[in-house]
N, C-alpha and C. Protein backbone atom coordinates (compact mmCIF):
# COMPACT_ATOMS: atom_id res chain seq x y z
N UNK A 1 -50.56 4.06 73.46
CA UNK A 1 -50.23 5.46 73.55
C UNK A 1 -51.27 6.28 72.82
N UNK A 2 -52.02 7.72 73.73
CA UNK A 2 -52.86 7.99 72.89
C UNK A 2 -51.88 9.30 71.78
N UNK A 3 -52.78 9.50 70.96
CA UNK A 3 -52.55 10.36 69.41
C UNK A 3 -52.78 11.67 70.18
N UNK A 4 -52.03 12.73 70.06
CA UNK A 4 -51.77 14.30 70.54
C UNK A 4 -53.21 14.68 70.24
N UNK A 5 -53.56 15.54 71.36
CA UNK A 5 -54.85 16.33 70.00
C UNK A 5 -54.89 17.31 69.78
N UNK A 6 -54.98 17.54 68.18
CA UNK A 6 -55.36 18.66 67.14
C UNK A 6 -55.81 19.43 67.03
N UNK A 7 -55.80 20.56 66.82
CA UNK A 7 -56.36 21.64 66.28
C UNK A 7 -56.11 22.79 65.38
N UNK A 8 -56.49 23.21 64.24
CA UNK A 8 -56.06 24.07 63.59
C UNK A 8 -56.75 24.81 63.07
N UNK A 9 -55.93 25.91 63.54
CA UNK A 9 -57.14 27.34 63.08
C UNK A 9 -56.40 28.33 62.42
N UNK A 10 -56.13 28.01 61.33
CA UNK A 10 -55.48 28.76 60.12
C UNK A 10 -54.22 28.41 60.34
N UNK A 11 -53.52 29.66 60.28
CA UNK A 11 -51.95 29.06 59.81
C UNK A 11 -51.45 28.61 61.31
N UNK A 12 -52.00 28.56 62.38
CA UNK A 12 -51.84 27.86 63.41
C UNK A 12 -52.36 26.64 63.96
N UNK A 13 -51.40 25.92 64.14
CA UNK A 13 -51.69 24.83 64.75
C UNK A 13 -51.54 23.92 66.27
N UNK A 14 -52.83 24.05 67.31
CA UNK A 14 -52.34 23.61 68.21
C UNK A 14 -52.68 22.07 68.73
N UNK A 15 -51.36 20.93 69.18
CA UNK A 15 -51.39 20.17 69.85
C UNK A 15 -51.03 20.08 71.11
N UNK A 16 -51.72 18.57 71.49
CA UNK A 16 -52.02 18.48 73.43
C UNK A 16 -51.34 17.01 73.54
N UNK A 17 -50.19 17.05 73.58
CA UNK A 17 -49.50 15.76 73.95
C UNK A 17 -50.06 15.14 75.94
N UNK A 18 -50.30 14.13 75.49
CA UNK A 18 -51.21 13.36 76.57
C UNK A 18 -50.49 12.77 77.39
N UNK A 19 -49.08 12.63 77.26
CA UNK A 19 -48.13 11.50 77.69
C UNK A 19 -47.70 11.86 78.96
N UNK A 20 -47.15 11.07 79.51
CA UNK A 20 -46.37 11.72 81.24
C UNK A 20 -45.05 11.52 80.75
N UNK A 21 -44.04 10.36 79.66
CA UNK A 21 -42.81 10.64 79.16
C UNK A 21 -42.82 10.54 77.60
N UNK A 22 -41.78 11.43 77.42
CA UNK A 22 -41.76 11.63 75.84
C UNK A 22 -40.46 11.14 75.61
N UNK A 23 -40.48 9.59 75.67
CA UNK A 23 -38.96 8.87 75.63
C UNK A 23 -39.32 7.92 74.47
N UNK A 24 -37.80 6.77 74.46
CA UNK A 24 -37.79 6.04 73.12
C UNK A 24 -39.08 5.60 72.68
N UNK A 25 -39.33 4.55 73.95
CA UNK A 25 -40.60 3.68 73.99
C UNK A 25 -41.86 4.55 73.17
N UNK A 26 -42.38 6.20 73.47
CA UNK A 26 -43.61 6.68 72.85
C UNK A 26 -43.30 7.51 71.96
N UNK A 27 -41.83 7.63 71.73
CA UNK A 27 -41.31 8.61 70.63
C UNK A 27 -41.75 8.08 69.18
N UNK A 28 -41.47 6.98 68.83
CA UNK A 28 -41.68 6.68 67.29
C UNK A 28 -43.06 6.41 67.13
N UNK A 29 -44.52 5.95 68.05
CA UNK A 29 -45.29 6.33 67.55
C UNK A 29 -45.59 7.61 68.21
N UNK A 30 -45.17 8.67 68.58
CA UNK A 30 -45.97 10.10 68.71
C UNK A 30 -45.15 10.71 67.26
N UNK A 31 -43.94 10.25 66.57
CA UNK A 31 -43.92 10.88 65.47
C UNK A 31 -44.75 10.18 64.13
N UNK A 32 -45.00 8.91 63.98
CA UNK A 32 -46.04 8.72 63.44
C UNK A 32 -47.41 9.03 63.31
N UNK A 33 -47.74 9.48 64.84
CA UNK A 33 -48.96 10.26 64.51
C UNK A 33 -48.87 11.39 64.00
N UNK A 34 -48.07 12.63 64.27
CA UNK A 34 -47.51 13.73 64.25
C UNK A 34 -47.23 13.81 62.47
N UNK A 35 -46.75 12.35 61.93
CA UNK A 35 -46.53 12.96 60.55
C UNK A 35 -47.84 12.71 59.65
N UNK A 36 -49.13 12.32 60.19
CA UNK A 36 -49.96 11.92 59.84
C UNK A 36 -51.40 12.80 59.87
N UNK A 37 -50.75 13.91 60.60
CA UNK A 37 -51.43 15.46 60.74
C UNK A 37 -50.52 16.36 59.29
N UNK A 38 -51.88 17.36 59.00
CA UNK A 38 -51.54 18.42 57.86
C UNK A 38 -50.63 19.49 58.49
N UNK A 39 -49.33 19.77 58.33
CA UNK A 39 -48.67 20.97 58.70
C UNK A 39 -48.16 22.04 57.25
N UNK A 40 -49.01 21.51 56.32
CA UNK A 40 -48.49 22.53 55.46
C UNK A 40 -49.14 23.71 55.58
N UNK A 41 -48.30 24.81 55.12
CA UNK A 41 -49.08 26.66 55.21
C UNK A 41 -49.20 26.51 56.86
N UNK A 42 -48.55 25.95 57.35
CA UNK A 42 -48.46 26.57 59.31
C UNK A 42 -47.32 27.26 59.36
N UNK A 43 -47.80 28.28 60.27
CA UNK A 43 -46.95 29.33 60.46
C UNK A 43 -46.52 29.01 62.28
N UNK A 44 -47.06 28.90 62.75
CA UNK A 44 -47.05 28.53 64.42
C UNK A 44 -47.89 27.12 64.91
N UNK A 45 -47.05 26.48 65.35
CA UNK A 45 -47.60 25.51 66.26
C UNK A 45 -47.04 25.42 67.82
N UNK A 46 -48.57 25.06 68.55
CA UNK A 46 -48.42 25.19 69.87
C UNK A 46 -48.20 24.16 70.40
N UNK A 47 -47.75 23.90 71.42
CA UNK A 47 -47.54 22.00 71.46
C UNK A 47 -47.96 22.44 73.09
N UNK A 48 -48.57 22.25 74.20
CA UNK A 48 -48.85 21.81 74.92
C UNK A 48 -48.13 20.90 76.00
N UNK A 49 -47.17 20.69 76.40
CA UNK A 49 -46.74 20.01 77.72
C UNK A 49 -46.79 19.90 78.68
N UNK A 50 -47.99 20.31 79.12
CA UNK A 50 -48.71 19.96 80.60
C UNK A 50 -48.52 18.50 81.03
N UNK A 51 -49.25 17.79 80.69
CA UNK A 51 -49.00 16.46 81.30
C UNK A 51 -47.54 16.06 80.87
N UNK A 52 -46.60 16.09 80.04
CA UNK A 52 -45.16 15.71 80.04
C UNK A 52 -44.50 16.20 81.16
N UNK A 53 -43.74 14.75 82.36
CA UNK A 53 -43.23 15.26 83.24
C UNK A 53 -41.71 14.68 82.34
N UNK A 54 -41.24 14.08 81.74
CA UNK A 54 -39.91 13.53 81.58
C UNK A 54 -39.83 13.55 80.19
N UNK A 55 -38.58 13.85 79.54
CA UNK A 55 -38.39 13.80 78.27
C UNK A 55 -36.48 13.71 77.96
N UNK A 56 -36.12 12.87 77.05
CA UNK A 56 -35.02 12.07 77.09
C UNK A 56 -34.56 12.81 75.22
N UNK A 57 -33.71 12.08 75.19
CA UNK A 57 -32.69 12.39 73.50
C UNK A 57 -34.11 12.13 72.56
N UNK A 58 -34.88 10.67 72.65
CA UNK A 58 -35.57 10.83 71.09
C UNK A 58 -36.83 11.61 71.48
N UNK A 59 -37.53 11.89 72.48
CA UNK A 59 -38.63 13.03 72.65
C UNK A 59 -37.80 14.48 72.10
N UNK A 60 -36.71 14.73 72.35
CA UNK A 60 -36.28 16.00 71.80
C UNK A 60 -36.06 15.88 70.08
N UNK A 61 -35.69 14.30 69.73
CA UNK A 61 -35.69 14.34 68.25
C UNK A 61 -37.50 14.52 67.84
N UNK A 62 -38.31 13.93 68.61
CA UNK A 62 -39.57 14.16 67.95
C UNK A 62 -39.54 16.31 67.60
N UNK A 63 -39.51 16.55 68.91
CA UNK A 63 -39.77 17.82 68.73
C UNK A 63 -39.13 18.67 67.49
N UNK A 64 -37.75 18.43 67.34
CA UNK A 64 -36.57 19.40 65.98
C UNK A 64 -37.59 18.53 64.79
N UNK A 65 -37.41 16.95 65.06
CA UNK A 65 -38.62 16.73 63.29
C UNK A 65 -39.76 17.63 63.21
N UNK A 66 -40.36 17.83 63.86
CA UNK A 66 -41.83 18.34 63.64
C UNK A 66 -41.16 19.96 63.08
N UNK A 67 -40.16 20.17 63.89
CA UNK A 67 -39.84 21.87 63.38
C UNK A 67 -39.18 22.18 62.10
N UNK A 68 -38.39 21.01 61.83
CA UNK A 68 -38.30 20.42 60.44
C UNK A 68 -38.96 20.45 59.17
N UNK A 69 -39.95 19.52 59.43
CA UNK A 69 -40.97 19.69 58.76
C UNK A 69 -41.91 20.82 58.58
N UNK A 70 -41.77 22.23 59.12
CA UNK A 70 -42.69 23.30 58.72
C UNK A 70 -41.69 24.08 58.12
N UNK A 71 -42.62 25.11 57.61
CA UNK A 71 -42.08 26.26 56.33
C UNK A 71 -40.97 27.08 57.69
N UNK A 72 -39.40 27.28 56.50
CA UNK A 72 -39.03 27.88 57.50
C UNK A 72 -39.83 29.30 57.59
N UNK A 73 -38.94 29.48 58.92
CA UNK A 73 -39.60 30.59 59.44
C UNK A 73 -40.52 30.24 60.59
N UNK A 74 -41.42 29.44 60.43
CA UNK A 74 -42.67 29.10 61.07
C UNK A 74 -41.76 29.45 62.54
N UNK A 75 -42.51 29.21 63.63
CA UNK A 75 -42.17 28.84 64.93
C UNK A 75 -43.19 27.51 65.73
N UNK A 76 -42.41 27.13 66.78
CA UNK A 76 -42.89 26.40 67.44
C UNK A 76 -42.71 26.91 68.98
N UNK A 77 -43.83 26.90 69.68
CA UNK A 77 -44.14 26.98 71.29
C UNK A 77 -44.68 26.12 71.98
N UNK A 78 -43.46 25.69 72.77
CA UNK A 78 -43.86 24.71 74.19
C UNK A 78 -44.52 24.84 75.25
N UNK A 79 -45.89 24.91 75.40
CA UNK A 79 -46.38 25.58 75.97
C UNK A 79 -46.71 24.32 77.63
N UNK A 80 -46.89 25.38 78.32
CA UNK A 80 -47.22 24.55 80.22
C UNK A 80 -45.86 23.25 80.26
N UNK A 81 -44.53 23.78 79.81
CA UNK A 81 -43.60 23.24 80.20
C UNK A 81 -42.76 22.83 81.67
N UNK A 82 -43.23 21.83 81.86
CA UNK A 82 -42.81 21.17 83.48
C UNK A 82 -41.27 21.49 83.73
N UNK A 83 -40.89 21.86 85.04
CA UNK A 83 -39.63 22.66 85.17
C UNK A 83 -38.55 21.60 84.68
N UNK A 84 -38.87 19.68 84.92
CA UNK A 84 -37.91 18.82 84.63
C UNK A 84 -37.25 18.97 82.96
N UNK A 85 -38.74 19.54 82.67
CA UNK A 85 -38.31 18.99 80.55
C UNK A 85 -37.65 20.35 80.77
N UNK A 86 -38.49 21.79 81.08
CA UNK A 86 -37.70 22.51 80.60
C UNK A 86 -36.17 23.08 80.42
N UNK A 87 -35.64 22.00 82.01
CA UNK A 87 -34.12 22.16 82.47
C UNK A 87 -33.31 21.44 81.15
N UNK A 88 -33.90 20.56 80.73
CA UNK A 88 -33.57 19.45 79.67
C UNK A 88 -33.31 20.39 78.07
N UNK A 89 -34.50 21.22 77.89
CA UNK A 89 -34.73 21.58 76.75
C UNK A 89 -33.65 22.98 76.64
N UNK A 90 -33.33 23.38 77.89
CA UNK A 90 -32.31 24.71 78.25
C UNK A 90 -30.91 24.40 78.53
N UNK A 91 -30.59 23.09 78.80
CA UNK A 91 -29.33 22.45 79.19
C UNK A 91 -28.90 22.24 77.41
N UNK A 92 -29.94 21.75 76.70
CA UNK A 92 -29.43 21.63 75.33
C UNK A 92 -29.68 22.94 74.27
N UNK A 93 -30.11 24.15 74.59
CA UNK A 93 -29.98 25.21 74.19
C UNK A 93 -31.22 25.32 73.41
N UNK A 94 -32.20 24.43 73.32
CA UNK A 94 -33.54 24.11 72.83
C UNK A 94 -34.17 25.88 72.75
N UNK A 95 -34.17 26.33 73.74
CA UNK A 95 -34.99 27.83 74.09
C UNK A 95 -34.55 28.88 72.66
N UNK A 96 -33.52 28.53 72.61
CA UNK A 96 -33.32 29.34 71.21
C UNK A 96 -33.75 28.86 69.87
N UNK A 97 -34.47 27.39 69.70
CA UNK A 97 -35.25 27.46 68.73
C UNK A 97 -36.42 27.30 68.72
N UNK A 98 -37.28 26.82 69.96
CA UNK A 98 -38.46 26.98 70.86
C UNK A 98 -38.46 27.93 71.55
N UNK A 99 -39.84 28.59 70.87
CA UNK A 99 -40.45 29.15 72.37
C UNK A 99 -40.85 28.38 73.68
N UNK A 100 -40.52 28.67 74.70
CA UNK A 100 -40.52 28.07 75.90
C UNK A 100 -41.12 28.91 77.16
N UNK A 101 -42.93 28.18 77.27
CA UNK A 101 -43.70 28.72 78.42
C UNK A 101 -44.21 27.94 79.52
N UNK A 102 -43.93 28.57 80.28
CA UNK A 102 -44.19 27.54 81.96
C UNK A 102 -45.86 27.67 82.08
């Protein structure tokens, strides 16, 4: 499984998840990589889901850890969200703590 890629340009931070599913099998190492990146003093991170066509219960736990782990307040945006995840991420009321862009 490859490692998201990084970028950060001040109190923002954007990643590019590479995966086509964000299920059990690539969930525990995409949060190992994920905790292995600097998120302190981020105010926004962008996460990228273009290539994610499918995403299940622990891809949604990756996502709340990572939001977890920043200063509250911060936000997080799902960005080039495929209509399958996003039905997923709106069926569980996700949109109200993600930003959520097609």
């Amino acid at each position: 499984m490859n490692a998201p890629a990084y970028r950060r340009e001040g109190a923002t931070v954007n990643l590019t998840f590479t995966i086509s599913q964000l299920d059990a099998s690539a969930s525990q190492h995409l949060k190992q990589n994920l905790r292995a990146l600097a998120f302190d003093g981020v105010l926004r991170v962008v996460i990228d889901l273009g290539s994610v066509e499918f995403i299940d219960s622990s891809g949604v736990g990756v996502l709340l850890t990572l939001y977890k782990w920043l200063t509250p307040g911060a936000v997080v945006q799902l960005a080039k969200v495929q209509p399958e995840v996003r039905a997923v991420l709106e069926l569980l009321r996700l949109h109200r703590v993600f930003e959520i862009n097609s």
